[in-house]
N, C-alpha and C. Protein backbone atom coordinates (compact mmCIF):
# COMPACT_ATOMS: atom_id res chain seq x y z
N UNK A 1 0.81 -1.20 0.00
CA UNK A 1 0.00 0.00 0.00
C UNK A 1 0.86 1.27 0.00
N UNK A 2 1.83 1.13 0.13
CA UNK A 2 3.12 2.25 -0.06
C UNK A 2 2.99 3.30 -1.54
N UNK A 3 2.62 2.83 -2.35
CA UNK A 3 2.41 3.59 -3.34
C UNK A 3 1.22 4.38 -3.30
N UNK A 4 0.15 3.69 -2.82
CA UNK A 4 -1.16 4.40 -2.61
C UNK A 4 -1.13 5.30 -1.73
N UNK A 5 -0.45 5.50 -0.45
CA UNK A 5 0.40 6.12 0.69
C UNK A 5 0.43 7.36 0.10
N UNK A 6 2.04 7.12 -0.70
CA UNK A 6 2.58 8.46 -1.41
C UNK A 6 1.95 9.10 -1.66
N UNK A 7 1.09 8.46 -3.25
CA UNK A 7 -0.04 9.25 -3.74
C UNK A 7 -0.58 10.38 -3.54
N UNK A 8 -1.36 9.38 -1.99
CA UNK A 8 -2.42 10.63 -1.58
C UNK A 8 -1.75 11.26 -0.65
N UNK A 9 -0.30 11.54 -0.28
CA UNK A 9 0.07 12.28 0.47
C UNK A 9 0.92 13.51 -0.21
N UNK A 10 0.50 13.11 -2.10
CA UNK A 10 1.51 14.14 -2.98
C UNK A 10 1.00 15.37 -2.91
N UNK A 11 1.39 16.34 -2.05
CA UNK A 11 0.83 17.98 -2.42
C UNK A 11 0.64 18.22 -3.94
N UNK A 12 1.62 17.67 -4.64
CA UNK A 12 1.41 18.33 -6.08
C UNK A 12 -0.18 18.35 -6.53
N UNK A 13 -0.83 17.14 -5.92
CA UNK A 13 -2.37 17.01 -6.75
C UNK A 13 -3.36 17.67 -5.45
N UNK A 14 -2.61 18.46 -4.74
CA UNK A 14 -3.64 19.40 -3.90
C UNK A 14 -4.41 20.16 -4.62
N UNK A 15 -3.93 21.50 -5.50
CA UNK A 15 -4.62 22.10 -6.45
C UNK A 15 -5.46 21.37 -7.29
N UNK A 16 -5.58 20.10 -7.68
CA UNK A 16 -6.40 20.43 -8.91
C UNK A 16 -7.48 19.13 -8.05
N UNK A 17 -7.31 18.72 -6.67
CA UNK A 17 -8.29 18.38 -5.49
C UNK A 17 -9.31 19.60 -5.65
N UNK A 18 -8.26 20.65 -5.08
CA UNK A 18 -9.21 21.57 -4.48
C UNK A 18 -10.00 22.32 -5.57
N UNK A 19 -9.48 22.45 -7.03
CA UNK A 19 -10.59 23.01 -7.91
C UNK A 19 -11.28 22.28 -8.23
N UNK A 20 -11.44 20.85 -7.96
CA UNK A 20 -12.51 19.29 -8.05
C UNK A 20 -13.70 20.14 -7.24
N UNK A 21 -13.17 20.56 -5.65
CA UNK A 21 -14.08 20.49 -4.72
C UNK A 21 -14.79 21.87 -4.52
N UNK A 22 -13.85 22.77 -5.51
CA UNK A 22 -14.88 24.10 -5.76
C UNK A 22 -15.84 24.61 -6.80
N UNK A 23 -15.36 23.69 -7.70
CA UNK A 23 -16.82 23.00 -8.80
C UNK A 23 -17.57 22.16 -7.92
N UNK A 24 -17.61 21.57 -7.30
CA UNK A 24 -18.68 20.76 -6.88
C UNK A 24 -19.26 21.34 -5.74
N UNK A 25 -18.83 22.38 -4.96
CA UNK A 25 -19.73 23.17 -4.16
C UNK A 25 -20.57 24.34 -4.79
N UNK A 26 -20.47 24.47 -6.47
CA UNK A 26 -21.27 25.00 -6.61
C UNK A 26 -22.44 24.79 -7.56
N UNK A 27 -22.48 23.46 -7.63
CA UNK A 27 -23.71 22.79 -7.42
C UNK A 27 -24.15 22.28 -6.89
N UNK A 28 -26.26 23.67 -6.80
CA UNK A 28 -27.02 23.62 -5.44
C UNK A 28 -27.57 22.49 -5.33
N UNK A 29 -28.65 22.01 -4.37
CA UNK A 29 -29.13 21.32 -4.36
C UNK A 29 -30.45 21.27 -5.14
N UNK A 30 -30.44 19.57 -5.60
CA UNK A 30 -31.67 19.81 -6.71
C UNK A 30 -31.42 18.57 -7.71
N UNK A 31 -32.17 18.81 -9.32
CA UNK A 31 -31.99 17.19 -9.86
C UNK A 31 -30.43 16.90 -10.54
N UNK A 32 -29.90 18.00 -10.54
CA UNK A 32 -28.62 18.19 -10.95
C UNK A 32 -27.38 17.27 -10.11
N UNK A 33 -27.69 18.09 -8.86
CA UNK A 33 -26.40 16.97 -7.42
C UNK A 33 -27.35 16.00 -6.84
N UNK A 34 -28.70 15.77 -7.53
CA UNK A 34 -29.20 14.39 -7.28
C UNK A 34 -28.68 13.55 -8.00
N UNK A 35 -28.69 13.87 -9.55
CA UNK A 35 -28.32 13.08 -10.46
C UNK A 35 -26.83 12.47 -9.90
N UNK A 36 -26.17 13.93 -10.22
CA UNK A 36 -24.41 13.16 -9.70
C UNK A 36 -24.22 12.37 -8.28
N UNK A 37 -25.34 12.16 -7.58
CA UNK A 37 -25.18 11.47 -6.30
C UNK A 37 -25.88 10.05 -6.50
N UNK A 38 -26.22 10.14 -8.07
CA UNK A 38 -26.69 8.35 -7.99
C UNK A 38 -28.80 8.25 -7.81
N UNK A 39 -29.22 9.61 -6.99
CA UNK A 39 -30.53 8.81 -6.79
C UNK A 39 -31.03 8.53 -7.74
N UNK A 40 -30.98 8.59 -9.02
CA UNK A 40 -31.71 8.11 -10.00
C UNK A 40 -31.44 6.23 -9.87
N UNK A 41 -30.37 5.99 -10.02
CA UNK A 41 -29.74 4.75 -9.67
C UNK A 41 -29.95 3.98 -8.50
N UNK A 42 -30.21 5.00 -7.53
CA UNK A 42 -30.63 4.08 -5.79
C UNK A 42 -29.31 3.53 -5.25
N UNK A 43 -28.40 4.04 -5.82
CA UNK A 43 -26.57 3.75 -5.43
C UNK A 43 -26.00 4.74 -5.61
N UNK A 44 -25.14 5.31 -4.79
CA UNK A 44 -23.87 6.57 -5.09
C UNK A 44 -23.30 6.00 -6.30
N UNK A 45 -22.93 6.95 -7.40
CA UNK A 45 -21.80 7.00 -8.19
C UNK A 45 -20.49 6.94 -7.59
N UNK A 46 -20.12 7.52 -6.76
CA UNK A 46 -18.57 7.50 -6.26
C UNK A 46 -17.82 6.31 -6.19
N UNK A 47 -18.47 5.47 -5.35
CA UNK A 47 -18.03 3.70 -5.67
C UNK A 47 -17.70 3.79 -6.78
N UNK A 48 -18.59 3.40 -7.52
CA UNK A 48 -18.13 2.76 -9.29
C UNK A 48 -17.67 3.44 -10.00
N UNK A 49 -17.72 4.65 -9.71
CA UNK A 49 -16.65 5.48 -10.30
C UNK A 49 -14.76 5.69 -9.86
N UNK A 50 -14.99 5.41 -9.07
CA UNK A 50 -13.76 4.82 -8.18
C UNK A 50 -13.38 3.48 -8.43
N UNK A 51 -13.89 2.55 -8.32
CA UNK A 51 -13.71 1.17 -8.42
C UNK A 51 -13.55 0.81 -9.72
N UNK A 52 -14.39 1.08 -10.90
CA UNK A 52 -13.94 0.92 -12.44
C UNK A 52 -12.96 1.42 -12.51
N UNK A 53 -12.03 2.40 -13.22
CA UNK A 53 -10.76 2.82 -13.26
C UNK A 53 -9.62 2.01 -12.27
N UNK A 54 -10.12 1.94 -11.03
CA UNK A 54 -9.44 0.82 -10.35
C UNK A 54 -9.01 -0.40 -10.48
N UNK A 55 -10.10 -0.73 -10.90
CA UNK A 55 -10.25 -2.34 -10.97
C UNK A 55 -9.64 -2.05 -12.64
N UNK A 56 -10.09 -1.57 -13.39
CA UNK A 56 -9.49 -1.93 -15.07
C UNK A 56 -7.96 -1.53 -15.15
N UNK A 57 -7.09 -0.72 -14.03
CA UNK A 57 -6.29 -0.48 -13.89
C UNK A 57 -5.31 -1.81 -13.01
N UNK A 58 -5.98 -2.35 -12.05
CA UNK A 58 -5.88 -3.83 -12.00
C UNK A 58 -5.58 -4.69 -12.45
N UNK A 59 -6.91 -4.95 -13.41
CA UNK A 59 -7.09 -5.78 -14.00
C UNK A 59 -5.96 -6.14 -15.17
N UNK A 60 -5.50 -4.63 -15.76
CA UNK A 60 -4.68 -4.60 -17.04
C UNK A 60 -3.64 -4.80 -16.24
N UNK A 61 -3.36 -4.67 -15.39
CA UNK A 61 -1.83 -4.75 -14.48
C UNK A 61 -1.85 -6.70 -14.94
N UNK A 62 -2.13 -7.46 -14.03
CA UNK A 62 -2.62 -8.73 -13.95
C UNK A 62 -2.78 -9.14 -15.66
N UNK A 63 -3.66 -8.51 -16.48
CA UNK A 63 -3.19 -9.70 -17.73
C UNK A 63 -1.85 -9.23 -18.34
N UNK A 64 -1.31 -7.98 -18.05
CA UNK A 64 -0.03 -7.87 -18.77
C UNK A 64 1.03 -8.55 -18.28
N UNK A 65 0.90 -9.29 -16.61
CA UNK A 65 1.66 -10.18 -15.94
C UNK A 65 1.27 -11.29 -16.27
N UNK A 66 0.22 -11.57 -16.70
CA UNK A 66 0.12 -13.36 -17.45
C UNK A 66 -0.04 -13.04 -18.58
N UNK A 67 0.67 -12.37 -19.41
CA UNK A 67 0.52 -12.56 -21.19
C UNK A 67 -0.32 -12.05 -22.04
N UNK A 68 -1.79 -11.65 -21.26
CA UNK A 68 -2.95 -10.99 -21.69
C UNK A 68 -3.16 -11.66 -22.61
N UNK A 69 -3.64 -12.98 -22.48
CA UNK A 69 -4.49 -13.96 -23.45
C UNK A 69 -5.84 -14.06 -22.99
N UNK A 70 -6.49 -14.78 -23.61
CA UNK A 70 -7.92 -14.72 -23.34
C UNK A 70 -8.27 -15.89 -21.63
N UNK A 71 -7.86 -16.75 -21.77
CA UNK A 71 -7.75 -17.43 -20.68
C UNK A 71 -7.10 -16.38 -19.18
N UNK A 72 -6.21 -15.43 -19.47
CA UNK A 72 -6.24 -14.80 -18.31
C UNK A 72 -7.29 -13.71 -18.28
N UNK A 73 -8.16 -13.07 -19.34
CA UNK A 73 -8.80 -12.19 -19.41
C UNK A 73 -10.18 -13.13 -18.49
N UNK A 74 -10.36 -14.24 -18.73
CA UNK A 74 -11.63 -15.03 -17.87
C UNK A 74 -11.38 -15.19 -17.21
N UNK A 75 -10.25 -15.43 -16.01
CA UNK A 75 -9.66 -15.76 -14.75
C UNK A 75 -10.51 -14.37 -14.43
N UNK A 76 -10.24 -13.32 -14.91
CA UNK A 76 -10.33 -11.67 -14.10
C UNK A 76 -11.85 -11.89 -14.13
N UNK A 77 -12.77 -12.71 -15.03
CA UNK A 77 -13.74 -12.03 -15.13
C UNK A 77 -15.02 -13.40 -14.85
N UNK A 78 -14.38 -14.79 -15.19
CA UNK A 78 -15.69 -15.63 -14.89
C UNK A 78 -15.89 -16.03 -13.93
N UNK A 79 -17.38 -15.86 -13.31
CA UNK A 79 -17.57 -16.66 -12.08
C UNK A 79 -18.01 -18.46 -12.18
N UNK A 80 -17.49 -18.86 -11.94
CA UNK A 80 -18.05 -20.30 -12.09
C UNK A 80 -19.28 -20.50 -11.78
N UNK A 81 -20.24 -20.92 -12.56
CA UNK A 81 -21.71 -21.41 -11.75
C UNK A 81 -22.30 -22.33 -12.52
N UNK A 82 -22.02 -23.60 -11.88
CA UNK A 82 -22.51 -24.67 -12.87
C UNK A 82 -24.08 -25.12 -12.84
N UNK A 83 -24.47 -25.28 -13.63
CA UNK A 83 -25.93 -25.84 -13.39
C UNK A 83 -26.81 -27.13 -12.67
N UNK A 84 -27.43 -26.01 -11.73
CA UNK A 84 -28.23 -27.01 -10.86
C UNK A 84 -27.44 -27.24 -9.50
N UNK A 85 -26.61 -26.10 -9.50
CA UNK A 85 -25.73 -26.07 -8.14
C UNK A 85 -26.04 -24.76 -7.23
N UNK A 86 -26.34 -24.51 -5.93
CA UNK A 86 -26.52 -22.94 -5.67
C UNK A 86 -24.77 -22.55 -5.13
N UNK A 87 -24.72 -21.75 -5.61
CA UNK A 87 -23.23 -20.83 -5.24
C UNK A 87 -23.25 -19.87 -4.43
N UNK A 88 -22.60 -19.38 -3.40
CA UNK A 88 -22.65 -18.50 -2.40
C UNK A 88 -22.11 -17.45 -3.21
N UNK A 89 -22.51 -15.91 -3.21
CA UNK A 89 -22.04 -14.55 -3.43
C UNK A 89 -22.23 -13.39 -2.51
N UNK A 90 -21.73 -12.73 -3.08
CA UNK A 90 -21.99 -11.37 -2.58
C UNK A 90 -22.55 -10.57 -3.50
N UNK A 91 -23.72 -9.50 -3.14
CA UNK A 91 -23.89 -8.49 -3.78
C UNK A 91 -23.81 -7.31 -2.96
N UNK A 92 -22.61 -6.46 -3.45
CA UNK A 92 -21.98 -5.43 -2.30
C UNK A 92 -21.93 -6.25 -0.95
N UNK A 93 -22.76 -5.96 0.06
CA UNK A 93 -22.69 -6.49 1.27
C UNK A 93 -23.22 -7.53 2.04
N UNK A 94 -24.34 -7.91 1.29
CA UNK A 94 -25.08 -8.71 1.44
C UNK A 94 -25.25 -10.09 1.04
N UNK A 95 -25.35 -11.07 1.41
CA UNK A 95 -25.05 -12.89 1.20
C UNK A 95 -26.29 -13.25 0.04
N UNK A 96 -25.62 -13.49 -0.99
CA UNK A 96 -26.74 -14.20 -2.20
C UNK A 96 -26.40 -15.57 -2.43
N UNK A 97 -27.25 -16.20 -2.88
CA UNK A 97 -27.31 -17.71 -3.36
C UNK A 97 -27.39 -17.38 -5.12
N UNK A 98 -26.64 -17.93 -5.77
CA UNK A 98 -27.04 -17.97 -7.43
C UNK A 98 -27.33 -19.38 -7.64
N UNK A 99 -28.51 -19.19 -8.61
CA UNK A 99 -28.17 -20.97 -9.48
C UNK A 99 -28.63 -20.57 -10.76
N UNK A 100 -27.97 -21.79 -11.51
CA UNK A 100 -27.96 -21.31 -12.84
C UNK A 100 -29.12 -23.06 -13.18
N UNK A 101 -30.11 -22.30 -13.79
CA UNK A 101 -30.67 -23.71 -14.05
C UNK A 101 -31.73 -23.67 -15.10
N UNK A 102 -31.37 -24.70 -15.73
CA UNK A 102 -32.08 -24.51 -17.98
C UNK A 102 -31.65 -22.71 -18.15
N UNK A 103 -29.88 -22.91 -18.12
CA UNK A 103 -30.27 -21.90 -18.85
C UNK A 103 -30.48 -20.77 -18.12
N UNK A 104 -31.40 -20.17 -17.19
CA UNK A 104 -31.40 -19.26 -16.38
C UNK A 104 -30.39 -19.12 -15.33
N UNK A 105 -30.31 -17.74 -15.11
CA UNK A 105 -29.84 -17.45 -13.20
C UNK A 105 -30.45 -16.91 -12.78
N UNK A 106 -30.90 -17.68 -11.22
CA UNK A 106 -32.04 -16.89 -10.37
C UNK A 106 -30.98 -16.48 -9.63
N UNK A 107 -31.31 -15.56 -8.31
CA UNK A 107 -30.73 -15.33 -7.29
C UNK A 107 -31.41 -14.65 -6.55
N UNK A 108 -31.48 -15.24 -5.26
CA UNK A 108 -31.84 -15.43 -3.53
C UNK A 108 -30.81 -14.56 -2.38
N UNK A 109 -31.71 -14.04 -1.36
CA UNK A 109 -31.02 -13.96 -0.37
C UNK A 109 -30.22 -15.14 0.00
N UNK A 110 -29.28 -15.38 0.54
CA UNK A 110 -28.31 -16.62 0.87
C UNK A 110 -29.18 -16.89 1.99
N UNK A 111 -29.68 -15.71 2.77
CA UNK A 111 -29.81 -16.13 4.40
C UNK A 111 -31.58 -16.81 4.48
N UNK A 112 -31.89 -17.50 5.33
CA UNK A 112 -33.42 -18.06 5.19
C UNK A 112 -34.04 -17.64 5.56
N UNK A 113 -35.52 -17.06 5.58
CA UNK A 113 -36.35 -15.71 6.35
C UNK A 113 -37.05 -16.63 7.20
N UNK A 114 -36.81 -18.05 7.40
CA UNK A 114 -36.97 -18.40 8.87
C UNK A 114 -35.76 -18.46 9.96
N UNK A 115 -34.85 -18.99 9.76
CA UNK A 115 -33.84 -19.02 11.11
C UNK A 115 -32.81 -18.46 9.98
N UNK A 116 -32.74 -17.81 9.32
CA UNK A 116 -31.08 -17.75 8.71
C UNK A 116 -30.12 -18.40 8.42
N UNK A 117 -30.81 -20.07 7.97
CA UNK A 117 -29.96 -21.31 7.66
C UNK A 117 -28.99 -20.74 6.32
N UNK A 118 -28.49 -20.93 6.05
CA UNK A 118 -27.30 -20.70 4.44
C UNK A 118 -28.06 -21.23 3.14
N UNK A 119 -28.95 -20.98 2.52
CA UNK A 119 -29.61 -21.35 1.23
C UNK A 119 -28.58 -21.93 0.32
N UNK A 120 -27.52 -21.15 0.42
CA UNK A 120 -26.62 -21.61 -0.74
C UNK A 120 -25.75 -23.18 -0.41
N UNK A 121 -26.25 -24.26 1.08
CA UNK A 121 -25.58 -25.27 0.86
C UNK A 121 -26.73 -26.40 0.84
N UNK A 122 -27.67 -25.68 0.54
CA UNK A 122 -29.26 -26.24 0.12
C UNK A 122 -29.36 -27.12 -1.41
N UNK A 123 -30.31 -28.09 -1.12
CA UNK A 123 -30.23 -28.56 -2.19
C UNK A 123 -31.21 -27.98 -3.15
N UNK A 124 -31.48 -28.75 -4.58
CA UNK A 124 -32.16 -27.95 -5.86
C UNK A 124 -32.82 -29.23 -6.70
N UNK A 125 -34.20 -28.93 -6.44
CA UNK A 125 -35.11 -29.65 -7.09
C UNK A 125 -36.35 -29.25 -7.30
N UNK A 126 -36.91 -29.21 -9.03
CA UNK A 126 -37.53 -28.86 -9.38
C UNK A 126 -38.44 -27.78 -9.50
N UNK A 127 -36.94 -26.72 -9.50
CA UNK A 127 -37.30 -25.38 -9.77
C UNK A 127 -37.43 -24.37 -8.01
N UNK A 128 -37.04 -25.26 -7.11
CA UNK A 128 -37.05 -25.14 -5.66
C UNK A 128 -35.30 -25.19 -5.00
N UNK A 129 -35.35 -24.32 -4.18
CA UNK A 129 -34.28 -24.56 -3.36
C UNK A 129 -35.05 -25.20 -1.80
N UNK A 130 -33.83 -26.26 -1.60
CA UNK A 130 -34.27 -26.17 0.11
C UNK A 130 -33.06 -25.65 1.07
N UNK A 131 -33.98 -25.61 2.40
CA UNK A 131 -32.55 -24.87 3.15
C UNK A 131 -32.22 -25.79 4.10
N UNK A 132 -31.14 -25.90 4.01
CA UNK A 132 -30.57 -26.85 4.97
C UNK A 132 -31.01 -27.29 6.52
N UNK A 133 -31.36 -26.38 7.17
CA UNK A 133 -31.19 -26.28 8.48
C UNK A 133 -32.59 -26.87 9.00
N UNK A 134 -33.28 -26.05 8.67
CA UNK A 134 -35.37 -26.72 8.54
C UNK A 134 -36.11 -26.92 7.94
N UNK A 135 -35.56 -27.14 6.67
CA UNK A 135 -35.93 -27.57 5.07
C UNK A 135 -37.24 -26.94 4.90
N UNK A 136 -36.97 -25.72 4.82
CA UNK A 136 -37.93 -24.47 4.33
C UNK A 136 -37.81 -24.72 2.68
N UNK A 137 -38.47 -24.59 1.93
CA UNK A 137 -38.54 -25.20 0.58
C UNK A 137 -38.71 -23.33 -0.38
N UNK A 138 -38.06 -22.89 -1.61
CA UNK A 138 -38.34 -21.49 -2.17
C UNK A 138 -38.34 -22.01 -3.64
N UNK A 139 -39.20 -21.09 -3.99
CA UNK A 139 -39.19 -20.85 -5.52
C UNK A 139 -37.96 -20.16 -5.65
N UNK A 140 -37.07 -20.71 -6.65
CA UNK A 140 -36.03 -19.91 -7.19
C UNK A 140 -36.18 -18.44 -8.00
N UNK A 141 -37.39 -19.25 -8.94
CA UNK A 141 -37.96 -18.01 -10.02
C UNK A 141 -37.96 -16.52 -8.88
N UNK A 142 -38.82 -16.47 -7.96
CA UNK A 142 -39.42 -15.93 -7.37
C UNK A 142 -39.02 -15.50 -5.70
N UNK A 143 -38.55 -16.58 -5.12
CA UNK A 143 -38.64 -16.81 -4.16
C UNK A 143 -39.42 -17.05 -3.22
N UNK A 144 -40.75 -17.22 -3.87
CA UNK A 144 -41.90 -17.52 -3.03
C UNK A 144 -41.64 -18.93 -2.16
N UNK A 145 -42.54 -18.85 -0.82
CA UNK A 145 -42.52 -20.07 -0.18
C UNK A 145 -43.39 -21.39 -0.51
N UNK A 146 -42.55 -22.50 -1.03
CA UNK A 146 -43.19 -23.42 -1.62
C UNK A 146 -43.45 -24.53 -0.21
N UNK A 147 -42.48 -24.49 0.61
CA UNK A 147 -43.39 -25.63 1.58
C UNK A 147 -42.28 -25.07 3.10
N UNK A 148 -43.03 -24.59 4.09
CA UNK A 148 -42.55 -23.90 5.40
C UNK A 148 -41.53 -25.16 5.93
N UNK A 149 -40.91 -24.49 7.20
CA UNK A 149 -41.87 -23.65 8.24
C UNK A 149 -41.96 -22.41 7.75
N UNK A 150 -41.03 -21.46 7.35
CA UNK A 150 -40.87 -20.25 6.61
C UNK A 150 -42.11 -20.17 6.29
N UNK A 151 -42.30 -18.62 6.21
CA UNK A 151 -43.75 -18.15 5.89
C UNK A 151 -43.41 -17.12 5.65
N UNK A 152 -42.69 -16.50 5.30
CA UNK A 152 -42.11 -15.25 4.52
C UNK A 152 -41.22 -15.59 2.96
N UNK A 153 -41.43 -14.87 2.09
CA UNK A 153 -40.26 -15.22 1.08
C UNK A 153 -39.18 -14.89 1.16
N UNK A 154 -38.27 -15.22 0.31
CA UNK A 154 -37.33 -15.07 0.37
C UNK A 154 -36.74 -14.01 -0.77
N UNK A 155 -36.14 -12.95 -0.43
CA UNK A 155 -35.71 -11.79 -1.37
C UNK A 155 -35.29 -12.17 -2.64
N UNK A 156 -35.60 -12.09 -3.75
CA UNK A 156 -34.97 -12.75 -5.10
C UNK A 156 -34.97 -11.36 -5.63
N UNK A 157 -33.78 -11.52 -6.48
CA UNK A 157 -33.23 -10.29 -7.00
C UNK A 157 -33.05 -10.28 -8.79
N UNK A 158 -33.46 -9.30 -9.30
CA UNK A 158 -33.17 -9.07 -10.78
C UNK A 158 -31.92 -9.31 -11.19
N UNK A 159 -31.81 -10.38 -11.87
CA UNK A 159 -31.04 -10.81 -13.06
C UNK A 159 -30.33 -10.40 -13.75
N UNK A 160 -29.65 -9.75 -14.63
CA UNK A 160 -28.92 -9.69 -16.29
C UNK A 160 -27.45 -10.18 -16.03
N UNK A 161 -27.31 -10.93 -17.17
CA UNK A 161 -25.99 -11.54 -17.86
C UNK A 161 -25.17 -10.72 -18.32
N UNK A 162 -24.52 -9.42 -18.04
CA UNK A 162 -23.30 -8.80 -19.50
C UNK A 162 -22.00 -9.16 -19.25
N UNK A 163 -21.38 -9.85 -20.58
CA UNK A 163 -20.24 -10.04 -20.95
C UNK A 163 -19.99 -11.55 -19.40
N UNK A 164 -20.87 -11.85 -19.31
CA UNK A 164 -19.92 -13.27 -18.21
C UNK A 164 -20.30 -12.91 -16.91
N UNK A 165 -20.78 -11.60 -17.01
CA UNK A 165 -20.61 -10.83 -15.38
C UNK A 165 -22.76 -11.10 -14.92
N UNK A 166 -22.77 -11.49 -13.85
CA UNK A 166 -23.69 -11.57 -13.53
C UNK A 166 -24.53 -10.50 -12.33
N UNK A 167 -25.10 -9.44 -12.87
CA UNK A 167 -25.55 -8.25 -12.15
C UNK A 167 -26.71 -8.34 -11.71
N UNK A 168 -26.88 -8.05 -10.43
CA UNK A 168 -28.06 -7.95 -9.94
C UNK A 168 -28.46 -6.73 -8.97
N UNK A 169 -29.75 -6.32 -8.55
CA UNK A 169 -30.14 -5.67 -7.75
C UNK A 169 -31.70 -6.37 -7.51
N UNK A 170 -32.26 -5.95 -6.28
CA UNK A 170 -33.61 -5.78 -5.76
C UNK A 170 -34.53 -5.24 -6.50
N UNK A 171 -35.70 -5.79 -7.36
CA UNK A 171 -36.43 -5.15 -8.06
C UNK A 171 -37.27 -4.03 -7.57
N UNK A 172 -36.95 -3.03 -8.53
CA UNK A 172 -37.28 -1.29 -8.48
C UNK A 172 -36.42 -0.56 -7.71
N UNK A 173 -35.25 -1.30 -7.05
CA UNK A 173 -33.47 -0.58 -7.22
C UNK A 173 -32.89 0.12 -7.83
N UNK A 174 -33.16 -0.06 -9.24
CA UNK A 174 -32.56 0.46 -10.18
C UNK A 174 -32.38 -0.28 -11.52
């Protein structure tokens, strides 16, 4: 972290900090520094605006150290998820279950909205997850409760596939 250290301890990029931060105090409040704050999105911009350049700065670091062939370009970028298996993730902070099955990916809260058993070391049959712990039974599609004790559903989250990468949010998130 020594380099990142320096960096931000270089006076030289004080000035053109501080004319960052005197354009941006003078926009008031309204749809303008809503927009640049993400609520349209239901997420701050700053993250991913931070983290892309980061990460592709990364990332290009890493395939120019393995050769930058296509096989290291999928190391950076595929998640494994084989079909008819649930996989533990993360989305930002929170514990998801994925499964990939005919073809689709659903994805679940990981945690169970009866005791908080782990969904993702649950088994998968016929379009159902069960949960390990009290074999609470969910629609994948959906997450609806197909056979208790659970009597709440379970959070299932919007979908899309780009480029290998599997994105999701909470429907009407964004």
């Amino acid at each position: 972290m020594q380099p990142i250290s320096r960096l931000e301890q270089d006076s030289r990029l004080d000035r053109v900090v501080s004319a960052g931060q005197r354009v941006a105090r003078l926009i008031r409040p309204g749809r303008i520094r809503d927009a640049l704050h993400g609520v349209w999105l239901g997420h701050p911009l700053h993250p991913m605006l931070i983290q892309a350049p980061v990460g592709a700065w990364l990332s290009a670091s890493i395939l120019d150290f393995t050769g930058g062939d296509e096989q290291a370009a999928r190391r950076l970028v595929t998640a494994d998820l084989p079909d008819g298996k649930p996989v533990r993730g993360m989305a930002g902070e929170v514990p998801v279950v994925a499964i990939r099955s005919d073809g689709q990916v659903h994805v679940l809260a990981d945690r169970c909205s009866h005791m908080s058993g782990p969904l993702s070391g649950g088994e998968l049959a016929d379009g159902c997850l069960t949960c390990p712990w009290h074999g609470s039974v969910f629609h994948i599609a959906d997450g609806s409760v197909a056979r208790g004790p659970a009597t709440a559903p379970q959070p299932a989250f919007e979908v899309r596939q780009a480029g290998g990468a599997i994105q999701v949010c909470l429907p009407g998130a964004g």
